[in-house]
C-alpha atoms as a PDB file:
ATOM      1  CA  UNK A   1      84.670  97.820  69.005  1.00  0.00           C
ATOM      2  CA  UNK A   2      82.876  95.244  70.413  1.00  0.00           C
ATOM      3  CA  UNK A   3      84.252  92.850  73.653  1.00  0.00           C
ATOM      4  CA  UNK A   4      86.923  90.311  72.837  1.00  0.00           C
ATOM      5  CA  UNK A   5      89.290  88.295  75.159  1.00  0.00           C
ATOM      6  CA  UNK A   6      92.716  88.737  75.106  1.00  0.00           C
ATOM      7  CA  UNK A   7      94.930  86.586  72.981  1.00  0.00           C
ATOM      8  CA  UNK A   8      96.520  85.168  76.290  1.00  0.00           C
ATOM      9  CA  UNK A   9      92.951  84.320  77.824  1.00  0.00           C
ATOM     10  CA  UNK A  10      91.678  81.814  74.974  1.00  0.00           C
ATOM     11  CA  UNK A  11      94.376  79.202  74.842  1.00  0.00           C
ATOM     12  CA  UNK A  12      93.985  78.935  78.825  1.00  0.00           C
ATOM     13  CA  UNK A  13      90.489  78.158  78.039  1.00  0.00           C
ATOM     14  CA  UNK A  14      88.189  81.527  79.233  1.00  0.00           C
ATOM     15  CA  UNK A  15      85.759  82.021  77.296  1.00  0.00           C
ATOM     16  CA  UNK A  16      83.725  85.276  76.344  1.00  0.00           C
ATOM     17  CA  UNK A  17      79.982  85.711  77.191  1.00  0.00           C
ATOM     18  CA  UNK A  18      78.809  89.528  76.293  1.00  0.00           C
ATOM     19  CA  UNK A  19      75.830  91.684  76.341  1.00  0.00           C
ATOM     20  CA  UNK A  20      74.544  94.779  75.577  1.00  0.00           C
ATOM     21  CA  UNK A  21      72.726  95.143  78.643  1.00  0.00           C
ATOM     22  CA  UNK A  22      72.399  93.143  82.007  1.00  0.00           C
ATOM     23  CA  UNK A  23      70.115  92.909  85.596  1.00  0.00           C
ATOM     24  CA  UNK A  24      73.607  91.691  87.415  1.00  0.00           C
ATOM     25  CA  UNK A  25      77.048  90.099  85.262  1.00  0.00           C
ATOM     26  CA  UNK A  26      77.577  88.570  88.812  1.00  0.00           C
ATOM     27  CA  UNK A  27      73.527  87.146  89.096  1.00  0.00           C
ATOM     28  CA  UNK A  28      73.585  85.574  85.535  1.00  0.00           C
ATOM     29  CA  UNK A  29      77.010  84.165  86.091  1.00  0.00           C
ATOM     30  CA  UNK A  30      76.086  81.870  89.190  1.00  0.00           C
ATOM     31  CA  UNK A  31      72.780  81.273  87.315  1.00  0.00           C
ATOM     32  CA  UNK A  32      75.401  79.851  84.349  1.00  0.00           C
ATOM     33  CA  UNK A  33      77.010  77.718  87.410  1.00  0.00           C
ATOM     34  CA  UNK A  34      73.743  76.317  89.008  1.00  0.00           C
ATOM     35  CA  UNK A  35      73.321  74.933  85.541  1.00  0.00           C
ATOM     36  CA  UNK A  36      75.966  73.014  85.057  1.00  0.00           C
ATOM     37  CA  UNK A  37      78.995  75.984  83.109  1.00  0.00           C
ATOM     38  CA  UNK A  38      82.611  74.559  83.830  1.00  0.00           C
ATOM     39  CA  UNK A  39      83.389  78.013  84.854  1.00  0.00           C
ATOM     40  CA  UNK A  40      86.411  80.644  83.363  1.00  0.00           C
ATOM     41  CA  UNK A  41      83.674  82.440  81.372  1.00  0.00           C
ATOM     42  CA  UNK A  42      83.644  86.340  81.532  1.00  0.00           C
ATOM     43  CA  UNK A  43      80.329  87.927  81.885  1.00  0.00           C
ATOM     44  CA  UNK A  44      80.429  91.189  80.282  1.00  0.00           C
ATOM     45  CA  UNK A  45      78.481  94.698  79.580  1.00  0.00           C
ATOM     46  CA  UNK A  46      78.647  98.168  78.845  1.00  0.00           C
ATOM     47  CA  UNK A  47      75.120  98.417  81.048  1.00  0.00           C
ATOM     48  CA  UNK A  48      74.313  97.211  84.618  1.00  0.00           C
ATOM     49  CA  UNK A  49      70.656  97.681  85.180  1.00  0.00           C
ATOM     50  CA  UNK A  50      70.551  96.096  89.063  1.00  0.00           C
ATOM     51  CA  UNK A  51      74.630  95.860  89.616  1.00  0.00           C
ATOM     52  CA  UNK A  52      75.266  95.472  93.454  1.00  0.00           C
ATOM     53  CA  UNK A  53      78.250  95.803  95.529  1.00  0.00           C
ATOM     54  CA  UNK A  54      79.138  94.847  99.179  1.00  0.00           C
ATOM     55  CA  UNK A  55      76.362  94.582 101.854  1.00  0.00           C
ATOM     56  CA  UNK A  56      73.607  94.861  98.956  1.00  0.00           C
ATOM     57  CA  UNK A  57      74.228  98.350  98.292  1.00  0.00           C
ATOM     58  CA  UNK A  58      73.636  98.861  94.826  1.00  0.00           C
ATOM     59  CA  UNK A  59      76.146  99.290  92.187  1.00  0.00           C
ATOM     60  CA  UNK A  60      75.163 101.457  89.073  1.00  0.00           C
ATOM     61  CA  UNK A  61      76.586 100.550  85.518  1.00  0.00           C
ATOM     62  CA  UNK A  62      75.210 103.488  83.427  1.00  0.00           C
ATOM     63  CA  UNK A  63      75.763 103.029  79.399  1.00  0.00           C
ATOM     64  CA  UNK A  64      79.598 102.628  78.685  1.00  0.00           C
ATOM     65  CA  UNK A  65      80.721 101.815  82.006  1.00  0.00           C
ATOM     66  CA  UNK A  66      82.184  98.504  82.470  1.00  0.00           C
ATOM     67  CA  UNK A  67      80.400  95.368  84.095  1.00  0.00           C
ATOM     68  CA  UNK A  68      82.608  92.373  83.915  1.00  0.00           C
ATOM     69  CA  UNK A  69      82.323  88.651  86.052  1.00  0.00           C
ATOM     70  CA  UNK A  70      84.519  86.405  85.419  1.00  0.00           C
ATOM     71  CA  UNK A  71      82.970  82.875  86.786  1.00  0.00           C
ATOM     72  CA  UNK A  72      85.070  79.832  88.514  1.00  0.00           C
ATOM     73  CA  UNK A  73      84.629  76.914  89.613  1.00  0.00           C
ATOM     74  CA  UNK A  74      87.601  75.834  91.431  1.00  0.00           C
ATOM     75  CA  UNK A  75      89.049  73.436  93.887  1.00  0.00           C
ATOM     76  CA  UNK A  76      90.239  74.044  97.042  1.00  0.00           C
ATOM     77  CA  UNK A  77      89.526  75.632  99.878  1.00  0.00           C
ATOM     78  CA  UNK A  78      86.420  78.056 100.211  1.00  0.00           C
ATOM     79  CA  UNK A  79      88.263  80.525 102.333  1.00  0.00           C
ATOM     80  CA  UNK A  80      91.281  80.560  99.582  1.00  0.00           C
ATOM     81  CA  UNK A  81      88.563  81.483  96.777  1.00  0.00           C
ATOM     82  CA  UNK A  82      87.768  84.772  99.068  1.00  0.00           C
ATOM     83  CA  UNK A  83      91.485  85.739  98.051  1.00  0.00           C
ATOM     84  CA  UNK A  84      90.658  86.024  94.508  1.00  0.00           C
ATOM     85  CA  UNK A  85      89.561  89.730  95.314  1.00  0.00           C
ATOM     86  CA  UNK A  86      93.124  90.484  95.284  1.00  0.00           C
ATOM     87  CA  UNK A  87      93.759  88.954  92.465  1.00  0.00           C
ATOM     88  CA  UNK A  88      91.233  90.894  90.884  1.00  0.00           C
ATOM     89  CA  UNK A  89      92.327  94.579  91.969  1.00  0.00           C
ATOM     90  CA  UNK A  90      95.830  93.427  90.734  1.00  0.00           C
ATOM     91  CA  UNK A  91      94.418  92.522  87.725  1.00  0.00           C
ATOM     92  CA  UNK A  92      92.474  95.464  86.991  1.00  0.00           C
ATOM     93  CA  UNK A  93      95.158  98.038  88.612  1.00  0.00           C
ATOM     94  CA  UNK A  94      97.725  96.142  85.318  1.00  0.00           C
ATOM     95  CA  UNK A  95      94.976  96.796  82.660  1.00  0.00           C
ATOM     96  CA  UNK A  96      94.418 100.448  83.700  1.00  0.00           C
ATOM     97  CA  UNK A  97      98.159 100.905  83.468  1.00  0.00           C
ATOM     98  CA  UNK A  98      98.335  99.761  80.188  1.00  0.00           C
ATOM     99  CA  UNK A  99      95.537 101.739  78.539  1.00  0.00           C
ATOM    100  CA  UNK A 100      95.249 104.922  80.087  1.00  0.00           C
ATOM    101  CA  UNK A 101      98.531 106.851  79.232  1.00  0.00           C
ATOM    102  CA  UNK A 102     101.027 107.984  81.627  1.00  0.00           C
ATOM    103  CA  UNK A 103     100.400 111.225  82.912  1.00  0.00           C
ATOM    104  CA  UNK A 104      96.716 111.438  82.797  1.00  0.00           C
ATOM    105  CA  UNK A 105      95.917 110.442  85.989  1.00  0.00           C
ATOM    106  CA  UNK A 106      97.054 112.612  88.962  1.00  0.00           C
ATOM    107  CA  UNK A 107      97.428 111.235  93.025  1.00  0.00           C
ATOM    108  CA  UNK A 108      97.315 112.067  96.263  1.00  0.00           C
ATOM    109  CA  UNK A 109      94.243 114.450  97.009  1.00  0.00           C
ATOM    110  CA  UNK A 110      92.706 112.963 100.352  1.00  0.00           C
ATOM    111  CA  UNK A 111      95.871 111.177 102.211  1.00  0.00           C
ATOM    112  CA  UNK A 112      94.791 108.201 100.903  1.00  0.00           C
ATOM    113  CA  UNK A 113      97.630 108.144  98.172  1.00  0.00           C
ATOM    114  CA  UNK A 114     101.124 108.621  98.473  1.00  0.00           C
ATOM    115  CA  UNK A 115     101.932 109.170  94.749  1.00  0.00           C
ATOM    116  CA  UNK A 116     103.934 105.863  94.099  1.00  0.00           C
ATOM    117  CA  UNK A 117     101.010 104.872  91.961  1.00  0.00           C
ATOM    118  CA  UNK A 118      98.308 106.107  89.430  1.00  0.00           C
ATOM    119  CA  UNK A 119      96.075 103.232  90.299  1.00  0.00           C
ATOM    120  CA  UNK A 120      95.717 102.139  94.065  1.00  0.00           C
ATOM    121  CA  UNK A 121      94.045  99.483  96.159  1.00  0.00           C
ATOM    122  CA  UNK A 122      91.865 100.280  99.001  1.00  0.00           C
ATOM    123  CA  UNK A 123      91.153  97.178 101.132  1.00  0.00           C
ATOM    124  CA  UNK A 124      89.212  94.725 100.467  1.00  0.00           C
ATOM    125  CA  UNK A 125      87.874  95.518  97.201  1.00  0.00           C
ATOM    126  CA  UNK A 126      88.042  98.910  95.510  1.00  0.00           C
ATOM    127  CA  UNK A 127      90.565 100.913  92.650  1.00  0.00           C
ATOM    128  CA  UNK A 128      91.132 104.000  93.698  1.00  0.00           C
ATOM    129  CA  UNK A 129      92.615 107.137  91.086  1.00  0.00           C
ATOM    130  CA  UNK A 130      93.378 110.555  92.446  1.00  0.00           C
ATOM    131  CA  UNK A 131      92.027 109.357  96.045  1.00  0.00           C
ATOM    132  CA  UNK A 132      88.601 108.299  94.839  1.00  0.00           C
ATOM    133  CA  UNK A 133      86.997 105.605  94.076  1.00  0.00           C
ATOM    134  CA  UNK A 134      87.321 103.940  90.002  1.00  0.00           C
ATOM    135  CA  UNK A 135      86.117 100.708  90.263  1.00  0.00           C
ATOM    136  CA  UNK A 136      84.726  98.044  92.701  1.00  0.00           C
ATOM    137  CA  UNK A 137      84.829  94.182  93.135  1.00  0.00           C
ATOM    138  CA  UNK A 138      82.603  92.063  94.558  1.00  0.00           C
ATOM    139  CA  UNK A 139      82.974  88.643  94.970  1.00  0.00           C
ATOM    140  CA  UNK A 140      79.753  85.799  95.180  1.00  0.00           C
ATOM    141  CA  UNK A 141      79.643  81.900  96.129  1.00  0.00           C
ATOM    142  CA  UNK A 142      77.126  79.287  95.388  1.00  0.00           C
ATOM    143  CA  UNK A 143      76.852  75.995  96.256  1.00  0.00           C
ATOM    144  CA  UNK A 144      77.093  73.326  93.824  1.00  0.00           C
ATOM    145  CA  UNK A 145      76.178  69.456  93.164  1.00  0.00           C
ATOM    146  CA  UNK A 146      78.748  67.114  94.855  1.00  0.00           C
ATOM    147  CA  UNK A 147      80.469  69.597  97.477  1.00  0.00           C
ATOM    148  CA  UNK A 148      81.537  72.356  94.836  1.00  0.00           C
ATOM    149  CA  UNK A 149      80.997  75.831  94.598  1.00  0.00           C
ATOM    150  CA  UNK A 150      81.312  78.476  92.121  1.00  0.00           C
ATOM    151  CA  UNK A 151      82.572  82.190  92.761  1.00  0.00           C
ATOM    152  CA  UNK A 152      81.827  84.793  90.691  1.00  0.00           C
ATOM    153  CA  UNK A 153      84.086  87.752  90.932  1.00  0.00           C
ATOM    154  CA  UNK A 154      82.142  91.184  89.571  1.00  0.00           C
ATOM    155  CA  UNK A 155      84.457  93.934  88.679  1.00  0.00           C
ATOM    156  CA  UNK A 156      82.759  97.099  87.935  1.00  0.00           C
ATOM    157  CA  UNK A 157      84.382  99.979  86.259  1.00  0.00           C
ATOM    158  CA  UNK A 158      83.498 103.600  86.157  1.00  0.00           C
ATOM    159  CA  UNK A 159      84.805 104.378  82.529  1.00  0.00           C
ATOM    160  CA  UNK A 160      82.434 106.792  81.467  1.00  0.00           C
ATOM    161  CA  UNK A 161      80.356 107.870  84.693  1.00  0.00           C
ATOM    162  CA  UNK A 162      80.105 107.956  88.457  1.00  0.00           C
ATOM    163  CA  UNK A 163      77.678 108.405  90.981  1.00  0.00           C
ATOM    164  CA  UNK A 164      78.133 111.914  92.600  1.00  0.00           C
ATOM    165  CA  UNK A 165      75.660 110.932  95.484  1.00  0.00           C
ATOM    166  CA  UNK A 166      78.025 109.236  97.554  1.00  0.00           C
ATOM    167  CA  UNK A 167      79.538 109.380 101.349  1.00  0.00           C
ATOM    168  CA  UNK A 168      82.903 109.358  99.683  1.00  0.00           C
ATOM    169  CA  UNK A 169      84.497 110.980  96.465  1.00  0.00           C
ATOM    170  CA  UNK A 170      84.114 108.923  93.630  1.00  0.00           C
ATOM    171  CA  UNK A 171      85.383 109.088  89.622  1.00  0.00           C
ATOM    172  CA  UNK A 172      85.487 107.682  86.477  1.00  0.00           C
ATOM    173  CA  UNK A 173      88.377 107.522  83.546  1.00  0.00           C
ATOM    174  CA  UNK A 174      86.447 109.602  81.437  1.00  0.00           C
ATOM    175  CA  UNK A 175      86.349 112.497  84.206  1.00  0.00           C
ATOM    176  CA  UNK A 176      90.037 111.976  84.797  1.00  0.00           C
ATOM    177  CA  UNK A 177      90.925 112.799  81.227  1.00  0.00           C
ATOM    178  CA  UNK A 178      91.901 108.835  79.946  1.00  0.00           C
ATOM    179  CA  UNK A 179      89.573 108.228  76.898  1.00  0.00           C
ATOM    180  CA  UNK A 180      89.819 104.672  77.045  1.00  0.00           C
ATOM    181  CA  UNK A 181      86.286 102.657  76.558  1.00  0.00           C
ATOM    182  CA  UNK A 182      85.116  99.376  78.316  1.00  0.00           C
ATOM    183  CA  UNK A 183      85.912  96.982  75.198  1.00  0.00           C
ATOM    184  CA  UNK A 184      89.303  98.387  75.416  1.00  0.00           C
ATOM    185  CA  UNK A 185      89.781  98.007  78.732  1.00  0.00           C
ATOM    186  CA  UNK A 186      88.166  94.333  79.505  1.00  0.00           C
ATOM    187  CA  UNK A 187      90.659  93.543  76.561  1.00  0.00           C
ATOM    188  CA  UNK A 188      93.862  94.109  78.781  1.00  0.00           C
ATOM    189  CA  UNK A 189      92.049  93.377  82.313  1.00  0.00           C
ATOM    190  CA  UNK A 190      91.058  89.155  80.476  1.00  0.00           C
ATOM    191  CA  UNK A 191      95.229  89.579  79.945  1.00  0.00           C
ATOM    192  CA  UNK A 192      96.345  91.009  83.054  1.00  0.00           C
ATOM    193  CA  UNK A 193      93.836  88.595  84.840  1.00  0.00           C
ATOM    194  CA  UNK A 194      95.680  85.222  83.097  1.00  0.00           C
ATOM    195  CA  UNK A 195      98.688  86.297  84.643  1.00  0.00           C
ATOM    196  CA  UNK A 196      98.027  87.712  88.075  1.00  0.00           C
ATOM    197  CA  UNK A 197      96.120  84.170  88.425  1.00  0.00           C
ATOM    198  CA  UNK A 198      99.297  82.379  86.994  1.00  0.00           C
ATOM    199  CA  UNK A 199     101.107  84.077  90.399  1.00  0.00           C
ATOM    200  CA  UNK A 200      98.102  83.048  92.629  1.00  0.00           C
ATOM    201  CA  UNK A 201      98.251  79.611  92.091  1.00  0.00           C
ATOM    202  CA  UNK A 202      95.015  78.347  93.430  1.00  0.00           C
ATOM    203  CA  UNK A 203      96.401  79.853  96.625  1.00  0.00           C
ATOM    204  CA  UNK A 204     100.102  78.798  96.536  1.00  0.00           C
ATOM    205  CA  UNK A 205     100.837  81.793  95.590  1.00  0.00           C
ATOM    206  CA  UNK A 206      99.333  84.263  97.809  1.00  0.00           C
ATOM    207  CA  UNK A 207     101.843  85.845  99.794  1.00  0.00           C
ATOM    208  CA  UNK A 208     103.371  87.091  96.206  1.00  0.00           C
ATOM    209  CA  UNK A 209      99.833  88.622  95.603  1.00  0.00           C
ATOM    210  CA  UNK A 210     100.558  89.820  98.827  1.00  0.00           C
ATOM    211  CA  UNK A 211     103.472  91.459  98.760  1.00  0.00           C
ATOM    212  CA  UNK A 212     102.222  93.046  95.135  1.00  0.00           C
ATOM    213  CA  UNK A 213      98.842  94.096  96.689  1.00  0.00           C
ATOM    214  CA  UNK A 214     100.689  95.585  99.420  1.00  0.00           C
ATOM    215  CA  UNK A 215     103.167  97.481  96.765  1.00  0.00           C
ATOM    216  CA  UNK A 216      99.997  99.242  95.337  1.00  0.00           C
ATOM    217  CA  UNK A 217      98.013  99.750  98.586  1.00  0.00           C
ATOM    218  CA  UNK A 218      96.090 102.992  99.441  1.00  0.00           C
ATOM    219  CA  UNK A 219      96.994 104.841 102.757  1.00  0.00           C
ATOM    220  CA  UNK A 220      99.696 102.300 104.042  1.00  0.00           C
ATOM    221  CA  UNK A 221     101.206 103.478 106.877  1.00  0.00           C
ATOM    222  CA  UNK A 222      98.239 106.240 107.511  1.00  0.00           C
ATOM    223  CA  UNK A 223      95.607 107.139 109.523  1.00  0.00           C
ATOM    224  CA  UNK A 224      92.683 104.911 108.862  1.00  0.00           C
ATOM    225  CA  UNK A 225      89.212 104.666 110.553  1.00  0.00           C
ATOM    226  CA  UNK A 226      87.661 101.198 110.053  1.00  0.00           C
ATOM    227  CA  UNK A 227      83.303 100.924 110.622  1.00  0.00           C
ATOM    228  CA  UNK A 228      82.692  97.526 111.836  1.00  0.00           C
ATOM    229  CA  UNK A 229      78.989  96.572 112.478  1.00  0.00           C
ATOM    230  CA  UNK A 230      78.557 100.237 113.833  1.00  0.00           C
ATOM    231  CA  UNK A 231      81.332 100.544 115.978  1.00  0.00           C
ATOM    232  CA  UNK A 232      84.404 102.651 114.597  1.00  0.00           C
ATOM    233  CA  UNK A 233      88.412 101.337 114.979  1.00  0.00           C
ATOM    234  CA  UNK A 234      90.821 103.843 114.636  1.00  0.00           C
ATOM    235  CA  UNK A 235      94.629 103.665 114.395  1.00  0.00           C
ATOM    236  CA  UNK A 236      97.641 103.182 111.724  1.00  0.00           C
ATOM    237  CA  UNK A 237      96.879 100.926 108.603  1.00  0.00           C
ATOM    238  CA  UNK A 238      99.896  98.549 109.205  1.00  0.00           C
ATOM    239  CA  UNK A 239      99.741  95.715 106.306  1.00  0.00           C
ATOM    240  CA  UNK A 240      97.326  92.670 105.619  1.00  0.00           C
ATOM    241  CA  UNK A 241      98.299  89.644 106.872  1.00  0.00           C
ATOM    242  CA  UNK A 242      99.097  86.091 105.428  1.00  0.00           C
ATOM    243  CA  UNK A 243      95.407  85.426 105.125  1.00  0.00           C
ATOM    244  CA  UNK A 244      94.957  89.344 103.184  1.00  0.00           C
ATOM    245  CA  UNK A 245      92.986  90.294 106.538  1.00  0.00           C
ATOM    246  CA  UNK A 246      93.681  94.226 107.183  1.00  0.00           C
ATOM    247  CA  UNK A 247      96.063  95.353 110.416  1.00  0.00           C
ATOM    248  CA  UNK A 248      96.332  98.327 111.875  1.00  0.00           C
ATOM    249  CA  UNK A 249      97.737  99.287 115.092  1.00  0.00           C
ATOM    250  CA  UNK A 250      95.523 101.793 117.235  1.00  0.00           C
ATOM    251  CA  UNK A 251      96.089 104.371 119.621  1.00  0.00           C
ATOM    252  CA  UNK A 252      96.815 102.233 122.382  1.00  0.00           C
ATOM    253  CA  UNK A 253      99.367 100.129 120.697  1.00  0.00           C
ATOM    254  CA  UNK A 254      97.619  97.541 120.497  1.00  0.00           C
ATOM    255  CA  UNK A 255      97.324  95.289 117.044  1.00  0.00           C
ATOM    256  CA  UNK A 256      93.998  94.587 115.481  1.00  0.00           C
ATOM    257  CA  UNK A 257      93.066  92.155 112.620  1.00  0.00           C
ATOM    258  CA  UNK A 258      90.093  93.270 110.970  1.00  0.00           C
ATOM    259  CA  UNK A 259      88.230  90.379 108.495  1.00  0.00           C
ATOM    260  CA  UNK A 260      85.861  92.715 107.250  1.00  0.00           C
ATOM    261  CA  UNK A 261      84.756  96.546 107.530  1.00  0.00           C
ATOM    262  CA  UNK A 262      84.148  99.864 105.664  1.00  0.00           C
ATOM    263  CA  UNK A 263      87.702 101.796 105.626  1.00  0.00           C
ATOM    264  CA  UNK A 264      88.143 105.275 105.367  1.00  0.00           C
ATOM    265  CA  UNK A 265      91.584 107.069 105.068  1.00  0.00           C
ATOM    266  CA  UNK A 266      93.000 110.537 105.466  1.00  0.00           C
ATOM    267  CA  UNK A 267      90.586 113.466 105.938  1.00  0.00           C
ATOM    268  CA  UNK A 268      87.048 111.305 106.419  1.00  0.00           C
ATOM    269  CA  UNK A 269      89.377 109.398 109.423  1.00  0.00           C
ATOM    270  CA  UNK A 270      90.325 112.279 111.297  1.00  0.00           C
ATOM    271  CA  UNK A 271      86.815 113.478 110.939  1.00  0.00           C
ATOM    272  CA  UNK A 272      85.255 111.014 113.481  1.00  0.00           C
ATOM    273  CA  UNK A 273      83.028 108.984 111.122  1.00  0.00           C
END
């Protein structure tokens, strides 16, 4: 089958841009923006050959995995853009739910889960299933003519593969048992995408993508170790605040707001990272 958008994406105006094989969805999208694309175009592929993901680590997209961008150019407020990574784990946590049948996918193996869903968010940007990591989601800015900017939000999905040489357990849908492929799957995620960003709002709506994030979120109310810039923050993962930033409280009692760090949850935090 090959890509197409959802029924529901089209009328709102996304459009469809897909490939057999890519250097980055996210690179060619802002390349699209620099020259002049209105933006709501989905940049997809079933092959990633230099996919990256958060701090330039690289992000591999083997043959029938799933690299998708999905390019805006929006209004607003920079730092309201950033939120659109929630947006995007909501919207790809939906579309798993809907393809992969119930009972395939298993929870709770590293204290990360707590078995309320099959899909789970792990701050700021990754889908977890069964405690490791399914997908991950990058977003990228550029600056545009006249004061704009474009973000390009990269969602990559592990449908048929994972990397087994990583600090942290990773898996893919094929591994898991689901048989569902990467045209079926960027199918429901254009859908489940029209309608989480209906609820966003261009930002209006973020403490309801809030308060769903939260619903889904991985190791809430756990023992979390946070890596910031080398240092490591221990405590309780609390909630994210108004502005999605994570909270935790630590052994002192004391409340910290973190704006950005590598988390890690159950075992891997008690184990002194």
């Amino acid at each position: 089958m090959a890509f197409r958008l959802a029924p529901t994406a089209a009328p709102e105006g996304f459009r469809l841009e897909a490939h057999d094989s890519v250097g980055s969805t996210n690179a060619l999208a802002l390349e699209h923006a620099r020259a002049g694309d209105p933006g709501k175009l989905w940049v997809v592929s079933k092959k990633q050959e230099s996919g990256r993901g958060r701090r330039g680590r690289a992000w591999a997209t083997p043959e029938g995995n799933l690299a998708a961008t999905l390019l805006l150019v929006p209004g607003g407020e920079l730092r309201l853009a950033a939120t659109l990574g929630f947006v995007a784990g909501l919207a790809l946590a939906d579309a798993l739910d809907a393809v992969v049948p119930k009972g395939r996918i298993a929870v709770a193996l590293d204290g990360a889960s707590q078995g309320r869903n099959r899909f789970e968010l792990k701050w700021p940007n990754d889908v977890l299933a069964s405690g490791a990591k399914l997908a991950g989601i990058l977003l990228e800015s550029a600056m545009l003519d006249g004061g704009r900017f474009a973000v390009a939000i990269g969602i990559g999905v592990n449908v048929v593969a994972y990397p087994e040489d990583l600090p942290y357990p990773a898996t893919s849908l094929q591994a898991l048992g689901a048989t569902c492929d990467a045209e079926t799957l960027f199918l429901a995620l254009s859908d489940a995408w029209s309608e989480n960003a209906r609820m966003w709002d261009d930002g209006r709506g973020l403490n309801a993508i809030r308060k769903r994030w939260l619903a889904r979120a991985a190791g809430l109310g756990g023992e979390v170790a946070v890596r910031i810039d080398g240092n490591v923050v221990r405590g309780v993962f609390e909630t994210i605040d108004e502005d999605c930033r994570f909270v935790i409280r630590d052994d002192e009692g004391s409340v910290l707001t973190i704006a950005a760090g590598d988390v890690h949850f159950g075992a891997v935090a008690s184990a002194r990272v």
